[in-house]
PDB file of N, CA and C in Angstrom:
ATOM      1  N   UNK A   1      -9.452  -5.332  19.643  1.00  0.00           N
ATOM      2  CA  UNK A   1      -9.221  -6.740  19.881  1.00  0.00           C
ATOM      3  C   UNK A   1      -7.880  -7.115  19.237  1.00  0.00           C
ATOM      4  N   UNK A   2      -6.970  -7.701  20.058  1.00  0.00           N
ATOM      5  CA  UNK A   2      -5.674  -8.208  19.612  1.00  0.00           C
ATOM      6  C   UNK A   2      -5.873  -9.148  18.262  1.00  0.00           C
ATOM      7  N   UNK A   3      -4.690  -9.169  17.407  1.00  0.00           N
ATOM      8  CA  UNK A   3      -4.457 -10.492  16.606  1.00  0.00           C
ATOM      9  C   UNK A   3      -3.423 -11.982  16.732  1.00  0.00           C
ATOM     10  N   UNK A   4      -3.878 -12.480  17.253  1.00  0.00           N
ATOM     11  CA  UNK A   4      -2.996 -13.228  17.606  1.00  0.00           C
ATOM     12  C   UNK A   4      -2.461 -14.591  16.527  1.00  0.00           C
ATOM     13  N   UNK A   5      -0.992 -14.580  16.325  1.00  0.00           N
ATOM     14  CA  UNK A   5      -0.415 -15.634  15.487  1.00  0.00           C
ATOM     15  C   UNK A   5      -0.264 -16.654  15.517  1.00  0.00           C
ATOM     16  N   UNK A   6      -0.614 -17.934  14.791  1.00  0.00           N
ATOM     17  CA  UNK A   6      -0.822 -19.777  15.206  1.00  0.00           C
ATOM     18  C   UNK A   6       0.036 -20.237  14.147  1.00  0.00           C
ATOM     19  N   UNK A   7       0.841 -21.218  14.785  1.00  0.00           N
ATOM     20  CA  UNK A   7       1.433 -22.382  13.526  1.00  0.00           C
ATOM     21  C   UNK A   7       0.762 -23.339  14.011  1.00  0.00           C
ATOM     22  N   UNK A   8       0.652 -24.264  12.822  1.00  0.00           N
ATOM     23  CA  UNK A   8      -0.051 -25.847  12.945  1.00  0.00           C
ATOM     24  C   UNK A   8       0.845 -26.544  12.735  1.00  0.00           C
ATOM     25  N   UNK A   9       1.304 -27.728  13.486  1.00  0.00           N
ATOM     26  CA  UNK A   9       2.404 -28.601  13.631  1.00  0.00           C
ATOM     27  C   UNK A   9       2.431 -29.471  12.079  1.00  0.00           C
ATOM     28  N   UNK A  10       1.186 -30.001  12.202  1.00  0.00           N
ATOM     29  CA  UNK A  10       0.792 -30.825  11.043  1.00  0.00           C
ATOM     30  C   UNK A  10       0.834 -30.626   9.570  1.00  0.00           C
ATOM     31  N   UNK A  11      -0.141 -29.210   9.864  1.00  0.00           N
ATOM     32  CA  UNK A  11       0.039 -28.909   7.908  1.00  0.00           C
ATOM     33  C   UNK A  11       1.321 -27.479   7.587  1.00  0.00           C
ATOM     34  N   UNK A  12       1.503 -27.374   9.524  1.00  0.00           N
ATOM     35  CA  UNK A  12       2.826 -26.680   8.664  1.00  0.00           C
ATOM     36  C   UNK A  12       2.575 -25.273   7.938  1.00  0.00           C
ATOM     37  N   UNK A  13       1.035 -24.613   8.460  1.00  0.00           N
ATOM     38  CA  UNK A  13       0.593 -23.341   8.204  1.00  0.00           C
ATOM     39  C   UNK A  13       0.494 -22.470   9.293  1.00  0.00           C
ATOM     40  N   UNK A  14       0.977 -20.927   8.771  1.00  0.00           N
ATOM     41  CA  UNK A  14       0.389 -20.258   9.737  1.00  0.00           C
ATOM     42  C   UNK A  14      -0.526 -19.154   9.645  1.00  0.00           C
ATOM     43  N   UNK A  15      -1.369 -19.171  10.786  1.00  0.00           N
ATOM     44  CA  UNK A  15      -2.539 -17.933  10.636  1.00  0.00           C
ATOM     45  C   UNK A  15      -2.868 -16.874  11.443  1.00  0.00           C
ATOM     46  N   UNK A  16      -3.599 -16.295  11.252  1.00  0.00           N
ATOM     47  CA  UNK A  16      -3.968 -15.252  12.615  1.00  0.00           C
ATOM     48  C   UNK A  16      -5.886 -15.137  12.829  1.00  0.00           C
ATOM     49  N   UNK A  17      -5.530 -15.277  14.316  1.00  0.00           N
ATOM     50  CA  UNK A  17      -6.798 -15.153  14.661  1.00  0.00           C
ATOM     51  C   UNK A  17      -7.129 -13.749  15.517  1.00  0.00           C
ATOM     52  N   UNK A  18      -8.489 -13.165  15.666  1.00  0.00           N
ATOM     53  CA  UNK A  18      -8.778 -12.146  16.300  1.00  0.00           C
ATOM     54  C   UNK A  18      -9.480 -12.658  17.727  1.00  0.00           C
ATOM     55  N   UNK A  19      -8.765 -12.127  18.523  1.00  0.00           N
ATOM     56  CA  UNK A  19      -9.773 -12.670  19.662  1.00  0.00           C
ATOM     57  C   UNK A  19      -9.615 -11.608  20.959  1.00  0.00           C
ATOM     58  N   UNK A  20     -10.363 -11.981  21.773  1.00  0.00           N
ATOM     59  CA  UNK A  20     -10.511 -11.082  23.077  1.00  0.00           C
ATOM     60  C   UNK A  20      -8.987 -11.507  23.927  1.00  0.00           C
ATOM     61  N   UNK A  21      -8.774 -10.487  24.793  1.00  0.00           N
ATOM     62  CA  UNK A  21      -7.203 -10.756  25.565  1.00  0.00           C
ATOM     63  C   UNK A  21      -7.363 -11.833  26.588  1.00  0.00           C
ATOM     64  N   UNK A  22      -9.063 -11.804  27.160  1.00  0.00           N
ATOM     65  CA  UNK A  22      -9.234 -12.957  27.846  1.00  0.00           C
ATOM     66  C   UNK A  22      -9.087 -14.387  27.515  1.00  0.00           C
ATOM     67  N   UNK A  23      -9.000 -14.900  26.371  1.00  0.00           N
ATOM     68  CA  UNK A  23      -9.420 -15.840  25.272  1.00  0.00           C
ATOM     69  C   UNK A  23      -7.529 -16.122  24.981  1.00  0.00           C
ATOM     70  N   UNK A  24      -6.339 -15.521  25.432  1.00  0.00           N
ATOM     71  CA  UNK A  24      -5.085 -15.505  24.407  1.00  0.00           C
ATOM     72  C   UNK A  24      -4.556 -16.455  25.122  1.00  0.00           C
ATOM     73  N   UNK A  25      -4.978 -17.138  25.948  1.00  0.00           N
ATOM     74  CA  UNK A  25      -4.571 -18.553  26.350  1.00  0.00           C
ATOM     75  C   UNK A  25      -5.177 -19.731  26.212  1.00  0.00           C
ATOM     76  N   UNK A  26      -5.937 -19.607  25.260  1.00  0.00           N
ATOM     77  CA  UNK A  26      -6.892 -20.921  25.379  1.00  0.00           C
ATOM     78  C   UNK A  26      -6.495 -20.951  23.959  1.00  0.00           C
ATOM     79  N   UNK A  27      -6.529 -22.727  23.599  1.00  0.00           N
ATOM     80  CA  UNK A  27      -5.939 -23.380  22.233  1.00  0.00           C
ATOM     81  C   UNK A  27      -6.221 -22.656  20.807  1.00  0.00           C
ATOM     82  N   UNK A  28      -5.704 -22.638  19.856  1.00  0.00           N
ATOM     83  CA  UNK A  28      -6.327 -22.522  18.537  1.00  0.00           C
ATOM     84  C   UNK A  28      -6.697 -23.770  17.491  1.00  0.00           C
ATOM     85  N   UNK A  29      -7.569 -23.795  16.685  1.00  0.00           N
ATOM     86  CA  UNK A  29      -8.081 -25.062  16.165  1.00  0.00           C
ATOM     87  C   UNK A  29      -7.548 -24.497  15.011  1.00  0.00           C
ATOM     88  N   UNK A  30      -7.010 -25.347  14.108  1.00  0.00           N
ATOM     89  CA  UNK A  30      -6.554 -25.061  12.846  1.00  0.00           C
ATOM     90  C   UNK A  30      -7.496 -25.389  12.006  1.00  0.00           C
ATOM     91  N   UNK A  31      -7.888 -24.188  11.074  1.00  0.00           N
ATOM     92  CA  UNK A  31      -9.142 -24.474  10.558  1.00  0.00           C
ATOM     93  C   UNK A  31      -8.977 -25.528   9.176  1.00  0.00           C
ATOM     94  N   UNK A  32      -7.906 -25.833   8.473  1.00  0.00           N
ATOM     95  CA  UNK A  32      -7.415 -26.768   7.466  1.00  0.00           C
ATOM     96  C   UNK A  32      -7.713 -28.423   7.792  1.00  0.00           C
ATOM     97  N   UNK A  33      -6.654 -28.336   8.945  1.00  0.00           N
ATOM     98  CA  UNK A  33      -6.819 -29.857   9.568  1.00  0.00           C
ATOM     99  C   UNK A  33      -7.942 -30.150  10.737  1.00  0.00           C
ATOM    100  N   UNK A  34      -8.182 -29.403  11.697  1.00  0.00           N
ATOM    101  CA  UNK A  34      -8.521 -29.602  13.495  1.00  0.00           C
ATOM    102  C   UNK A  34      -7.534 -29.608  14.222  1.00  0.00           C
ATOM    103  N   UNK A  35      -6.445 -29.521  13.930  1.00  0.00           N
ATOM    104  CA  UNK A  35      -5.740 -29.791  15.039  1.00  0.00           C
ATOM    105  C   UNK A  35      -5.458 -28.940  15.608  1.00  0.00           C
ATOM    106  N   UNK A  36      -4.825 -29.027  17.335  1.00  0.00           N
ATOM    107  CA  UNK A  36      -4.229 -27.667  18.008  1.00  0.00           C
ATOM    108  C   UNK A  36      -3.174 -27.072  17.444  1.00  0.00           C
ATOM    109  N   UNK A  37      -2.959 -25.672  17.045  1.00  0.00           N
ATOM    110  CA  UNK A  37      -1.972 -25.128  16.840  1.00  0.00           C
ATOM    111  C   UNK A  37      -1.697 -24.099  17.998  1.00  0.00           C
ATOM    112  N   UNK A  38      -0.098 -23.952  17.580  1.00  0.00           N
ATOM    113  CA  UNK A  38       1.480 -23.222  18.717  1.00  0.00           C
ATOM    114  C   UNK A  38       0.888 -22.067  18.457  1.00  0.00           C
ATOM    115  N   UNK A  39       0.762 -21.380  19.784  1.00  0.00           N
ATOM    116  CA  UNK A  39       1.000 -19.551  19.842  1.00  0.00           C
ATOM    117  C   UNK A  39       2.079 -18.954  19.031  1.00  0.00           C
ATOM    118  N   UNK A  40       2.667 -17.886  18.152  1.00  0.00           N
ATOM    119  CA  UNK A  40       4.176 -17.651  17.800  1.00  0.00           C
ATOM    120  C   UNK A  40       3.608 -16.385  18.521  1.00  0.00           C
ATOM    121  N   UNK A  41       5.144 -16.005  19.225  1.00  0.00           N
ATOM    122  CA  UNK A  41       5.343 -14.762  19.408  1.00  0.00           C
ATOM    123  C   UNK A  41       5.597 -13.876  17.975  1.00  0.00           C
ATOM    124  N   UNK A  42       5.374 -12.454  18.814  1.00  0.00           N
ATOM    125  CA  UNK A  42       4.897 -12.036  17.352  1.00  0.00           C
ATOM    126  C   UNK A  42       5.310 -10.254  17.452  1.00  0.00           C
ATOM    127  N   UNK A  43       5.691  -9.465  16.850  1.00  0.00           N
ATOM    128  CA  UNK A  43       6.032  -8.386  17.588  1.00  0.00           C
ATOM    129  C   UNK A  43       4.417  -7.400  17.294  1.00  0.00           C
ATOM    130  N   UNK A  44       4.699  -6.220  18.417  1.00  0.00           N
ATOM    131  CA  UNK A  44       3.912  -5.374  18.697  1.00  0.00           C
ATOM    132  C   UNK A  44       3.783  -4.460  17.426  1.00  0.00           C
ATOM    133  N   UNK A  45       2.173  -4.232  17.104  1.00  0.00           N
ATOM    134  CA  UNK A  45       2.590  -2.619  16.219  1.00  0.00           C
ATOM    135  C   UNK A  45       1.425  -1.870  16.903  1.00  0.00           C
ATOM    136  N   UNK A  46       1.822  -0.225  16.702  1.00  0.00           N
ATOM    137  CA  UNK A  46       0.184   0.436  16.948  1.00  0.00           C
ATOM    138  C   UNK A  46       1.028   1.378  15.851  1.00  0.00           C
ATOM    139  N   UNK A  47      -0.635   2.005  16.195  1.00  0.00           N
ATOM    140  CA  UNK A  47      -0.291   3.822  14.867  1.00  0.00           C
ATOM    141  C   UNK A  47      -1.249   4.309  15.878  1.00  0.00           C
ATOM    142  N   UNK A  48      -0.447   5.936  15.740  1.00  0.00           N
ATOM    143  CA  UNK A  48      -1.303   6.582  16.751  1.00  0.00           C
ATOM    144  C   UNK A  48      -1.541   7.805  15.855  1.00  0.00           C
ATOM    145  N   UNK A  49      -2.333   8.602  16.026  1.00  0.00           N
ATOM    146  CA  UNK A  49      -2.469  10.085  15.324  1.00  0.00           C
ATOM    147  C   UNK A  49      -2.341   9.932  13.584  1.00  0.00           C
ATOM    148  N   UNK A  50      -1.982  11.076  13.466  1.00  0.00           N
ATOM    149  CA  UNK A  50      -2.007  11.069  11.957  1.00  0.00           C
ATOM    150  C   UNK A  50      -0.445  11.811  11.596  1.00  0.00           C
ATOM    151  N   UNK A  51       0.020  12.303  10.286  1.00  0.00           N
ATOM    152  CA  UNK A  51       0.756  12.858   9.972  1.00  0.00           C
ATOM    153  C   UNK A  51       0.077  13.415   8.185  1.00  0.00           C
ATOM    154  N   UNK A  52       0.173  15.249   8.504  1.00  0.00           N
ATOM    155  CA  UNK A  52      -0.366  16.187   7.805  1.00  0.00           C
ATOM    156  C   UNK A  52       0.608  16.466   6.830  1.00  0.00           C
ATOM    157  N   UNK A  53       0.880  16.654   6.049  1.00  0.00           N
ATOM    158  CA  UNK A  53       1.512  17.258   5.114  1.00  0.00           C
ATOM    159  C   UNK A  53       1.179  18.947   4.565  1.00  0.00           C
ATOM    160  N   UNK A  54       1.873  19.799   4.494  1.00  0.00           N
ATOM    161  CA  UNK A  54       1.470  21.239   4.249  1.00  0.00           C
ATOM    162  C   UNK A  54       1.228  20.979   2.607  1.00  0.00           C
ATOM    163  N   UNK A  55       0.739  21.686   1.779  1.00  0.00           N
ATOM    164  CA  UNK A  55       1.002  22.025   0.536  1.00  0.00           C
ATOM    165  C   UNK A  55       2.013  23.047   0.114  1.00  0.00           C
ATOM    166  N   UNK A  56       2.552  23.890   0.651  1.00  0.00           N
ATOM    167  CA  UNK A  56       3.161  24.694   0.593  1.00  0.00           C
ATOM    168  C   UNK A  56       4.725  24.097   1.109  1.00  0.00           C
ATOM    169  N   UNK A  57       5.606  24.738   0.266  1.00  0.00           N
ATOM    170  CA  UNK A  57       7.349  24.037   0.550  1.00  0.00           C
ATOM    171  C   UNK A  57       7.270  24.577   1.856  1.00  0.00           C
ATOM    172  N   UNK A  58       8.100  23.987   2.777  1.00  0.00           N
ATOM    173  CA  UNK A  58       8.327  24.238   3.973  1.00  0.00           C
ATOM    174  C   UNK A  58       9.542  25.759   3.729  1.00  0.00           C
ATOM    175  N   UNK A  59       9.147  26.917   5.178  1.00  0.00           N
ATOM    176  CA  UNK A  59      10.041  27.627   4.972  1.00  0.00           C
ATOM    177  C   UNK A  59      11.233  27.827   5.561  1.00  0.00           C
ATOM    178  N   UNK A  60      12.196  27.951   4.583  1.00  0.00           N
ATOM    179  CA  UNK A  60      13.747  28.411   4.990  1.00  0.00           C
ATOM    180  C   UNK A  60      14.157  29.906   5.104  1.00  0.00           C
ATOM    181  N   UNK A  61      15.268  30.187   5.882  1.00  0.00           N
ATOM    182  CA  UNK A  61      15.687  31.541   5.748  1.00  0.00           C
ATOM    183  C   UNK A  61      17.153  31.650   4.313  1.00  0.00           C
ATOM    184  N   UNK A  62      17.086  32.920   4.206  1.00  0.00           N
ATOM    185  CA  UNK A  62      17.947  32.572   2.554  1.00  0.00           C
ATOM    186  C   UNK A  62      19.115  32.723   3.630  1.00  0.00           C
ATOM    187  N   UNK A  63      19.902  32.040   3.338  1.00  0.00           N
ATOM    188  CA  UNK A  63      21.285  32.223   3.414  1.00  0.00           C
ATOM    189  C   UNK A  63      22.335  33.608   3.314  1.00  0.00           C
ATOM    190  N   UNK A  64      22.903  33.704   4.019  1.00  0.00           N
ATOM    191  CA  UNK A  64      23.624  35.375   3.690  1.00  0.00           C
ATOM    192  C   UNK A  64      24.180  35.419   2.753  1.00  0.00           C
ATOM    193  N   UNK A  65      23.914  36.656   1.999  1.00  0.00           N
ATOM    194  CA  UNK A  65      24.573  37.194   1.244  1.00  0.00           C
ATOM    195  C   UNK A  65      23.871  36.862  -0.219  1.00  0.00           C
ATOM    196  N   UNK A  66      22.391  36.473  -0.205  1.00  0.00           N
ATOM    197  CA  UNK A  66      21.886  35.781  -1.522  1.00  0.00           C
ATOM    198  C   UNK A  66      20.547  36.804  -1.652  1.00  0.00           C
TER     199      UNK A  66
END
C-alpha cells in the first residue's frame, strides 16, 4: 500500500497517510484541525533484493614482480 504526503493549509502541518491506490484521489482530513489537506508530490523510493557482504577480503591478483 502506497504512502501518500498531505499539507494542511491551516495548521501548516505535514503528514503521511497509508492508503489503497484506489483511495489517492479522494481528500485527506487533517487529523489536528478537520480540515481538507493538499496532496504534495513526493518522490518515489523502492528497495529491491538484498546486498551480502563476504567475510573474507575480496580477492586481488598480486601485482608483477611482488
Amino acid at each position: 500500500m502506497p504512502i501518500y504526503e498531505y499539507h494542511c493549509p491551516k495548521c501548516k502541518i505535514e503528514f503521511e497517510l497509508k492508503r489503497h491506490m484506489s483511495e489517492y484521489n479522494q481528500p485527506a482530513i487533517c487529523s489536528q484541525c478537520g480540515s481538507k489537506a493538499q496532496k504534495l508530490i513526493s518522490g518515489f523510493a523502492s528497495k529491491t533484493g538484498s546486498y551480502l557482504q563476504s567475510p573474507k577480503p575480496p580477492f586481488r591478483r598480486a601485482k608483477a614482480g611482488q
